[in-house]
PDB file of N, CA and C in Angstrom:
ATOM      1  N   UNK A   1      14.857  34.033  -2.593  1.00  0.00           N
ATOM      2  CA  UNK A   1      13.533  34.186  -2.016  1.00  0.00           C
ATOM      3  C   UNK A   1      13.674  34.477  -0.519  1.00  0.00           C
ATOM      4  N   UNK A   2      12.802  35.295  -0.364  1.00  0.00           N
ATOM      5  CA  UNK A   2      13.009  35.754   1.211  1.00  0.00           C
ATOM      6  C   UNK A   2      11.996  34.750   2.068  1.00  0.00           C
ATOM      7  N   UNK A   3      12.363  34.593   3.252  1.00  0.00           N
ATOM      8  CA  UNK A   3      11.459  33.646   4.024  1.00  0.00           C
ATOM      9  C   UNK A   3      10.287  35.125   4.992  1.00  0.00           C
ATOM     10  N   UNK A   4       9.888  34.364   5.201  1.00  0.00           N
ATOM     11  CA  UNK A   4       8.672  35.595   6.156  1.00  0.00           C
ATOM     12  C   UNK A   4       9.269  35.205   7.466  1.00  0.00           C
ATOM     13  N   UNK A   5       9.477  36.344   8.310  1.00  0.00           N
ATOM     14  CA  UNK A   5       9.768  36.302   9.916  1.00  0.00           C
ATOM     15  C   UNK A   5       8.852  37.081  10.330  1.00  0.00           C
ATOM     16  N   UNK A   6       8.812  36.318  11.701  1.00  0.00           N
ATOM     17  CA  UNK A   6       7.987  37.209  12.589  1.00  0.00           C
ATOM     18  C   UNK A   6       8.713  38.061  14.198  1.00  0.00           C
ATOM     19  N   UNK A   7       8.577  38.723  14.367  1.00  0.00           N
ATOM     20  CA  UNK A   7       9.250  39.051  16.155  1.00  0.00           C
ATOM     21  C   UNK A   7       8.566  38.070  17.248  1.00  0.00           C
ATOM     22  N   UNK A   8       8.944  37.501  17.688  1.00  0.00           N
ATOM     23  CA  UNK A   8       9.022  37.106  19.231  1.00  0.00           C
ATOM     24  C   UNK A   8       8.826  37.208  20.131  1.00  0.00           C
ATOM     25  N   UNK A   9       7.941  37.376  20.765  1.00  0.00           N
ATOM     26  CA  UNK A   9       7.413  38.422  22.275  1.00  0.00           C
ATOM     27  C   UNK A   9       7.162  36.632  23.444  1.00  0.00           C
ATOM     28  N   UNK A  10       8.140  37.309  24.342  1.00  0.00           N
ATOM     29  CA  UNK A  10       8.263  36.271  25.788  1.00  0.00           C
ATOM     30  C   UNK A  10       7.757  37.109  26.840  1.00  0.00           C
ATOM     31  N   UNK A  11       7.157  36.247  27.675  1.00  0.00           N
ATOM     32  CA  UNK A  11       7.100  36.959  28.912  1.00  0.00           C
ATOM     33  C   UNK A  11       8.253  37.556  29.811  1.00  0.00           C
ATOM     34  N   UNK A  12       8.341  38.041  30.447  1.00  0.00           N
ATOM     35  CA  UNK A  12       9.590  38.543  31.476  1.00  0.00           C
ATOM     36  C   UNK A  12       8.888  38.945  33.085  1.00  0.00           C
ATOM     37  N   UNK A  13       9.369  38.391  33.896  1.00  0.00           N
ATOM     38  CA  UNK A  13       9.109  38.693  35.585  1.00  0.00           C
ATOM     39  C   UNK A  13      10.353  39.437  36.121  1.00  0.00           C
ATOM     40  N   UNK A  14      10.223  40.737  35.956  1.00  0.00           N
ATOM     41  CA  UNK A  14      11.457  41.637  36.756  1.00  0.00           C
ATOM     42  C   UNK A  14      11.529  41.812  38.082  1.00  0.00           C
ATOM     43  N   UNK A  15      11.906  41.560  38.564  1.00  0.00           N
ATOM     44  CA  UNK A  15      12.440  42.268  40.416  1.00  0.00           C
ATOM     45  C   UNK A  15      13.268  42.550  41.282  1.00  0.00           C
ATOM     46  N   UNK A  16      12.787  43.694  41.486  1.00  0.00           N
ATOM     47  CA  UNK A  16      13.747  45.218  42.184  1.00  0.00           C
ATOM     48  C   UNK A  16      13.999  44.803  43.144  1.00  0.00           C
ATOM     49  N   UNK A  17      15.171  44.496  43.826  1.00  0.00           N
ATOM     50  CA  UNK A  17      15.252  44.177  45.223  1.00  0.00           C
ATOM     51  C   UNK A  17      16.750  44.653  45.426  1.00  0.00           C
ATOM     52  N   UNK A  18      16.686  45.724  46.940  1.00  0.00           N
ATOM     53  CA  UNK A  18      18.296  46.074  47.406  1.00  0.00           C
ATOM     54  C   UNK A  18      18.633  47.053  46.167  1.00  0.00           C
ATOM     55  N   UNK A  19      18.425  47.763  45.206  1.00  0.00           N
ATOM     56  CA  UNK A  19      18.843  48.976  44.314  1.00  0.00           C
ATOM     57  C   UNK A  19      19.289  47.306  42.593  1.00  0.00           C
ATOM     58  N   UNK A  20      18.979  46.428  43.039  1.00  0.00           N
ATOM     59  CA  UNK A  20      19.492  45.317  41.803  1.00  0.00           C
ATOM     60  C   UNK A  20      18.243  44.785  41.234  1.00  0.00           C
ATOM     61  N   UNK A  21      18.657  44.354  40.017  1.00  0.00           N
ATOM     62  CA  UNK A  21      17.403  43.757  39.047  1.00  0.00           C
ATOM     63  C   UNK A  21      17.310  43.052  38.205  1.00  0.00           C
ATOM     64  N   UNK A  22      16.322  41.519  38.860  1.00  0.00           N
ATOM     65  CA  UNK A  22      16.760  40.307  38.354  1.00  0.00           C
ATOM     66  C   UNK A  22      15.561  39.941  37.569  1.00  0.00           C
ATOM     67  N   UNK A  23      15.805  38.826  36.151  1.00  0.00           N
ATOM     68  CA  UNK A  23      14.711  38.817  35.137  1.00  0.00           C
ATOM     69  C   UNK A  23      14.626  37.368  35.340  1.00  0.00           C
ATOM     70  N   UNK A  24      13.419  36.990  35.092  1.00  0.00           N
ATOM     71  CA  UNK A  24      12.701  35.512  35.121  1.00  0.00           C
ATOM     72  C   UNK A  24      11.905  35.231  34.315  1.00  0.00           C
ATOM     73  N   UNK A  25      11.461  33.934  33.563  1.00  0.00           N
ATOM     74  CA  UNK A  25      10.880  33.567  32.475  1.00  0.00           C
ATOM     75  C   UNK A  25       9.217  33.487  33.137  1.00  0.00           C
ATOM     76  N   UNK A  26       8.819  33.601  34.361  1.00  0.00           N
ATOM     77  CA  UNK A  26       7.872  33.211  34.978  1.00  0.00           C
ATOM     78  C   UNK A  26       8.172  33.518  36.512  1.00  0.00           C
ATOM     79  N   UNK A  27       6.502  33.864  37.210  1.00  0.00           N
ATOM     80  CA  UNK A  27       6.620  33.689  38.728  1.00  0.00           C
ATOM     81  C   UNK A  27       7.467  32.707  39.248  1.00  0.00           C
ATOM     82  N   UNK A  28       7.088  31.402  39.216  1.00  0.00           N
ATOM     83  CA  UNK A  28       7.458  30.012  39.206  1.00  0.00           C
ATOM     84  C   UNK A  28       8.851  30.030  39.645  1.00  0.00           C
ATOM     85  N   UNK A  29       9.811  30.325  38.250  1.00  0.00           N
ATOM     86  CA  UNK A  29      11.087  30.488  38.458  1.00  0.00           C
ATOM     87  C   UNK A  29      11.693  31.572  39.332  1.00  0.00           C
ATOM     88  N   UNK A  30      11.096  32.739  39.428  1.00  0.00           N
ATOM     89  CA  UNK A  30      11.275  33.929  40.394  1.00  0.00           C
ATOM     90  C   UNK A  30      11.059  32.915  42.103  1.00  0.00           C
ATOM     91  N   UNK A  31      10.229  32.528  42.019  1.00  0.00           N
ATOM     92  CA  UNK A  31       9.988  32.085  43.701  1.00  0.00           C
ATOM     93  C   UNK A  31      10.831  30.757  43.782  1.00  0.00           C
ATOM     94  N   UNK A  32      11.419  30.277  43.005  1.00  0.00           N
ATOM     95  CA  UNK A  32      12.253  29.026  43.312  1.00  0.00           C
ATOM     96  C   UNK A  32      13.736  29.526  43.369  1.00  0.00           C
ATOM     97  N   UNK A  33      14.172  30.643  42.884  1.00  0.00           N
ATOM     98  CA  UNK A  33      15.128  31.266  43.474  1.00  0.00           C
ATOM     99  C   UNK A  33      15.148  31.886  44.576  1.00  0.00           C
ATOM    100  N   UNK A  34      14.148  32.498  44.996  1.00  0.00           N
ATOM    101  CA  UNK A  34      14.493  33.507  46.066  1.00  0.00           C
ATOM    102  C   UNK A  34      12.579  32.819  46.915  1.00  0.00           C
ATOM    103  N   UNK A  35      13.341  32.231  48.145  1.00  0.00           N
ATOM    104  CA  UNK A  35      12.421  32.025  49.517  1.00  0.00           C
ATOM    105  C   UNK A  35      11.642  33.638  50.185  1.00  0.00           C
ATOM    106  N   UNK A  36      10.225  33.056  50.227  1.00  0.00           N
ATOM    107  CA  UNK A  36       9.642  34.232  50.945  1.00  0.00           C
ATOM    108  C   UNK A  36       9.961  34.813  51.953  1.00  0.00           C
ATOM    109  N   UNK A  37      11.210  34.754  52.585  1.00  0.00           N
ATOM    110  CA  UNK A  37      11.314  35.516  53.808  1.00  0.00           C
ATOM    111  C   UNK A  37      12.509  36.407  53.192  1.00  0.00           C
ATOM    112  N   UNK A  38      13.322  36.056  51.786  1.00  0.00           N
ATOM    113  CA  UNK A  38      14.149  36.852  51.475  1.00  0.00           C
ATOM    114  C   UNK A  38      13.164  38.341  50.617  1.00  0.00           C
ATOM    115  N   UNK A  39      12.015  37.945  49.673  1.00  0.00           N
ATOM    116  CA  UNK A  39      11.465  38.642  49.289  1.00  0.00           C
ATOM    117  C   UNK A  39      10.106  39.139  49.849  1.00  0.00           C
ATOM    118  N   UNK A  40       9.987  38.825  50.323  1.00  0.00           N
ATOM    119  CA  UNK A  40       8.845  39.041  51.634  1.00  0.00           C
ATOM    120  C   UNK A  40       7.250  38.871  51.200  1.00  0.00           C
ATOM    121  N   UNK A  41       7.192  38.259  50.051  1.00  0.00           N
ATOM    122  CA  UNK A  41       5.678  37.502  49.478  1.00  0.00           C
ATOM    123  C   UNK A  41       6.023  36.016  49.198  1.00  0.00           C
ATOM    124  N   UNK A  42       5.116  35.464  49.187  1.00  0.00           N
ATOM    125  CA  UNK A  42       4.791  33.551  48.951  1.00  0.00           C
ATOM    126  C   UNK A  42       4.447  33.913  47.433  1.00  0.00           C
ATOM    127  N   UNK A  43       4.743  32.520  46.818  1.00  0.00           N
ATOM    128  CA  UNK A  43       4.632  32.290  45.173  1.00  0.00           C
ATOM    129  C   UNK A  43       2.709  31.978  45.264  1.00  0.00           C
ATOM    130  N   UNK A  44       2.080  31.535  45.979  1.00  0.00           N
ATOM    131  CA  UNK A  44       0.494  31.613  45.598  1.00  0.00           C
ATOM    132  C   UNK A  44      -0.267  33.289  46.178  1.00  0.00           C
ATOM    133  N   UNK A  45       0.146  34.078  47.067  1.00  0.00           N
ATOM    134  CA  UNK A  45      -0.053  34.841  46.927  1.00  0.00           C
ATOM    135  C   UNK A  45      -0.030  35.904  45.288  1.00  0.00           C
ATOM    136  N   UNK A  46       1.468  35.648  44.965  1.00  0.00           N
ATOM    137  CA  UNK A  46       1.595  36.571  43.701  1.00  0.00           C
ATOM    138  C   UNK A  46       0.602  36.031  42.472  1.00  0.00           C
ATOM    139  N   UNK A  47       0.729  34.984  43.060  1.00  0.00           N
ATOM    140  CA  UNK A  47       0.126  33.822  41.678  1.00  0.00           C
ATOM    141  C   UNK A  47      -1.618  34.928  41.353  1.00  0.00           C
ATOM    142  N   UNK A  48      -1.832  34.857  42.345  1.00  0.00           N
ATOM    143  CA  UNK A  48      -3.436  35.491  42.866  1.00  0.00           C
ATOM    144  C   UNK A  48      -3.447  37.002  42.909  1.00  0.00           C
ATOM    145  N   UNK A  49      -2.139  37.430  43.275  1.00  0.00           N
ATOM    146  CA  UNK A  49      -2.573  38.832  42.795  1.00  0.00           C
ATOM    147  C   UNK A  49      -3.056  39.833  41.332  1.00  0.00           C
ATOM    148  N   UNK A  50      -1.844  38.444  40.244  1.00  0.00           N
ATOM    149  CA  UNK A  50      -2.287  39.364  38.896  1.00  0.00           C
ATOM    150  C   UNK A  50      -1.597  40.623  38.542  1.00  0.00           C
ATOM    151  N   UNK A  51      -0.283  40.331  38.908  1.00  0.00           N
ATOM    152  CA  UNK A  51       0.459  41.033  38.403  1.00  0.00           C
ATOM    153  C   UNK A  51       0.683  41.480  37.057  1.00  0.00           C
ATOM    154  N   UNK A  52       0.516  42.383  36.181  1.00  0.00           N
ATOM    155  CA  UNK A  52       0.992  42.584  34.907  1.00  0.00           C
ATOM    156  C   UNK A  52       1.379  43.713  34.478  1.00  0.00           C
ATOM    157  N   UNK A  53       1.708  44.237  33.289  1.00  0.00           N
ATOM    158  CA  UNK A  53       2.242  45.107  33.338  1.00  0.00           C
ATOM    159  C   UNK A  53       1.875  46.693  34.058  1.00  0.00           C
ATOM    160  N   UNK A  54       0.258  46.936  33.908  1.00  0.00           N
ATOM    161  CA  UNK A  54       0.118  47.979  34.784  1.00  0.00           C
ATOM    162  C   UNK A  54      -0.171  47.822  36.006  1.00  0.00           C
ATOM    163  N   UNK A  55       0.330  46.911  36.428  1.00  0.00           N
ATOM    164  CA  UNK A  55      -0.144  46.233  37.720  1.00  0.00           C
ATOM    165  C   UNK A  55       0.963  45.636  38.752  1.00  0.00           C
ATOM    166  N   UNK A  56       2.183  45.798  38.892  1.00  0.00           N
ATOM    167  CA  UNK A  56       3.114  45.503  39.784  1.00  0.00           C
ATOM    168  C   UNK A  56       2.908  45.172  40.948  1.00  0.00           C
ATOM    169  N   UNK A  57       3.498  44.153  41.680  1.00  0.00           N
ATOM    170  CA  UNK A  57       3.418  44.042  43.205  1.00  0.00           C
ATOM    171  C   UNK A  57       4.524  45.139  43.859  1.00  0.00           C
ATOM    172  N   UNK A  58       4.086  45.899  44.763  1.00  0.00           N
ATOM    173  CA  UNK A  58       5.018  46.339  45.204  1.00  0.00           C
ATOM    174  C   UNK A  58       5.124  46.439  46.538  1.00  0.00           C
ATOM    175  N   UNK A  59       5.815  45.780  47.749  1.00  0.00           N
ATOM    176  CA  UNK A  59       6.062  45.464  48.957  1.00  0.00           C
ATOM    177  C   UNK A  59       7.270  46.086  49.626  1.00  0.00           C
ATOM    178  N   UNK A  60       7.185  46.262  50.623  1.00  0.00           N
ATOM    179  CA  UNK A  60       8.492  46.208  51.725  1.00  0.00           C
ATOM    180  C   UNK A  60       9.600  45.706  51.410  1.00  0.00           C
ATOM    181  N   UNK A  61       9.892  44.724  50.652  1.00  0.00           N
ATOM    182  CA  UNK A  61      11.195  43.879  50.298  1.00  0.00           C
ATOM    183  C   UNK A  61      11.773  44.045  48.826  1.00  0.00           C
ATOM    184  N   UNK A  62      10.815  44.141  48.165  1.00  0.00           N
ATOM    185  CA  UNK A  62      10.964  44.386  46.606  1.00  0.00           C
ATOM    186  C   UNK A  62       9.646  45.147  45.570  1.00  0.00           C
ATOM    187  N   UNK A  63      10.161  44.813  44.693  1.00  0.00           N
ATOM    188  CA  UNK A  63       9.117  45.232  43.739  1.00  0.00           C
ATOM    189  C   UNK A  63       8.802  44.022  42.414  1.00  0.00           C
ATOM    190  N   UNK A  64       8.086  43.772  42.120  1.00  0.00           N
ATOM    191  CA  UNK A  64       7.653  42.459  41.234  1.00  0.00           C
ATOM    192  C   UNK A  64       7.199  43.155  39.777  1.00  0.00           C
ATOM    193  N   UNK A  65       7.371  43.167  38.615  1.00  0.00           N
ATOM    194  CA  UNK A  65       7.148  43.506  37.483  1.00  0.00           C
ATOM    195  C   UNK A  65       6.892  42.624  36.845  1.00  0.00           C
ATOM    196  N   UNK A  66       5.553  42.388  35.887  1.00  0.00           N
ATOM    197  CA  UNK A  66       5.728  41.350  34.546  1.00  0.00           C
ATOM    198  C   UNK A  66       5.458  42.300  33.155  1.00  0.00           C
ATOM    199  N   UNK A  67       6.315  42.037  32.180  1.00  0.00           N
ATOM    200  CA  UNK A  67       6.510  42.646  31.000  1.00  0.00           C
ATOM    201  C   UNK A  67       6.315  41.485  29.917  1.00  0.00           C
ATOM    202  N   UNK A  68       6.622  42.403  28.675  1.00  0.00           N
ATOM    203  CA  UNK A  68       7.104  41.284  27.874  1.00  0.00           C
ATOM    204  C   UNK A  68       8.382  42.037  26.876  1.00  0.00           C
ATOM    205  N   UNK A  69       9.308  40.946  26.104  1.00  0.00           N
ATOM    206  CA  UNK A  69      10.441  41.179  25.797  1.00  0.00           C
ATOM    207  C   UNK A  69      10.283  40.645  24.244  1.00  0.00           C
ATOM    208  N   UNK A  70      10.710  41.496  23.460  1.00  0.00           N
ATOM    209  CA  UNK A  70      10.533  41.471  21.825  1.00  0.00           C
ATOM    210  C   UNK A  70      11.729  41.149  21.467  1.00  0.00           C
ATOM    211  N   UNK A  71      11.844  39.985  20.615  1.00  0.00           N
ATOM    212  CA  UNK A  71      12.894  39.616  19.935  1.00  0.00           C
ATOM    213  C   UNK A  71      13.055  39.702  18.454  1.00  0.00           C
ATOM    214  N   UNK A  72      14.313  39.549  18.321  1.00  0.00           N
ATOM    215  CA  UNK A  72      14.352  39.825  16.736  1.00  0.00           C
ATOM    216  C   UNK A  72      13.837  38.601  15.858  1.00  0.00           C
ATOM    217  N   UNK A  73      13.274  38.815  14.578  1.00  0.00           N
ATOM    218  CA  UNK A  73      13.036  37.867  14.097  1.00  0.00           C
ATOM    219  C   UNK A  73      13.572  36.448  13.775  1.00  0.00           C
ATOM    220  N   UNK A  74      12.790  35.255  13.497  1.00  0.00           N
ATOM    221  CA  UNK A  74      13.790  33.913  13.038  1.00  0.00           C
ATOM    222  C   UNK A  74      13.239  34.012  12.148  1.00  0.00           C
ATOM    223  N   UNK A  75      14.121  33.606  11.024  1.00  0.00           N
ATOM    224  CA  UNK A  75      13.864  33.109   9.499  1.00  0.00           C
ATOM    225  C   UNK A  75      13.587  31.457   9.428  1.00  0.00           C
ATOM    226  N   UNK A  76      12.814  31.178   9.167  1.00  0.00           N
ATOM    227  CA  UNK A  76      12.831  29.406   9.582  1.00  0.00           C
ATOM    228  C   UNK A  76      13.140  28.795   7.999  1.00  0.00           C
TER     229      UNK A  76
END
């Protein structure tokens, strides 16, 4: 008997910074790595801008992306 699966869809926070490109589960975790003077926005600013997918921050220091990321199914 086959079990029913479904795909998986997570959020993802991408950002372009220096020609490199780093992925995050959330803003949250993006701004607790990297201090606003390295990326040149504050975590309640972005919080408030509403970033999503057709909607990127894009600044002087980097570029901010939120996506989402499809996984393969679990069989439970």
């Amino acid at each position: 008997m086959k079990m029913e699966t479904t795909k998986q869809k997570r959020a993802v926070v991408h950002l372009e910074m220096g020609g490199k490109h780093y992925y995050y589960g959330n803003l949250k975790a993006l701004c607790d790595s990297w201090d606003k003077e390295e990326i040149g926005v504050a975590y309640n600013y972005l919080k408030n801008y509403g970033i999503d997918e057709e909607n990127p921050y894009i600044g002087k220091k980097c570029i901010i992306r939120k996506g989402t990321i499809v996984t393969s199914p679990h069989s439970k």
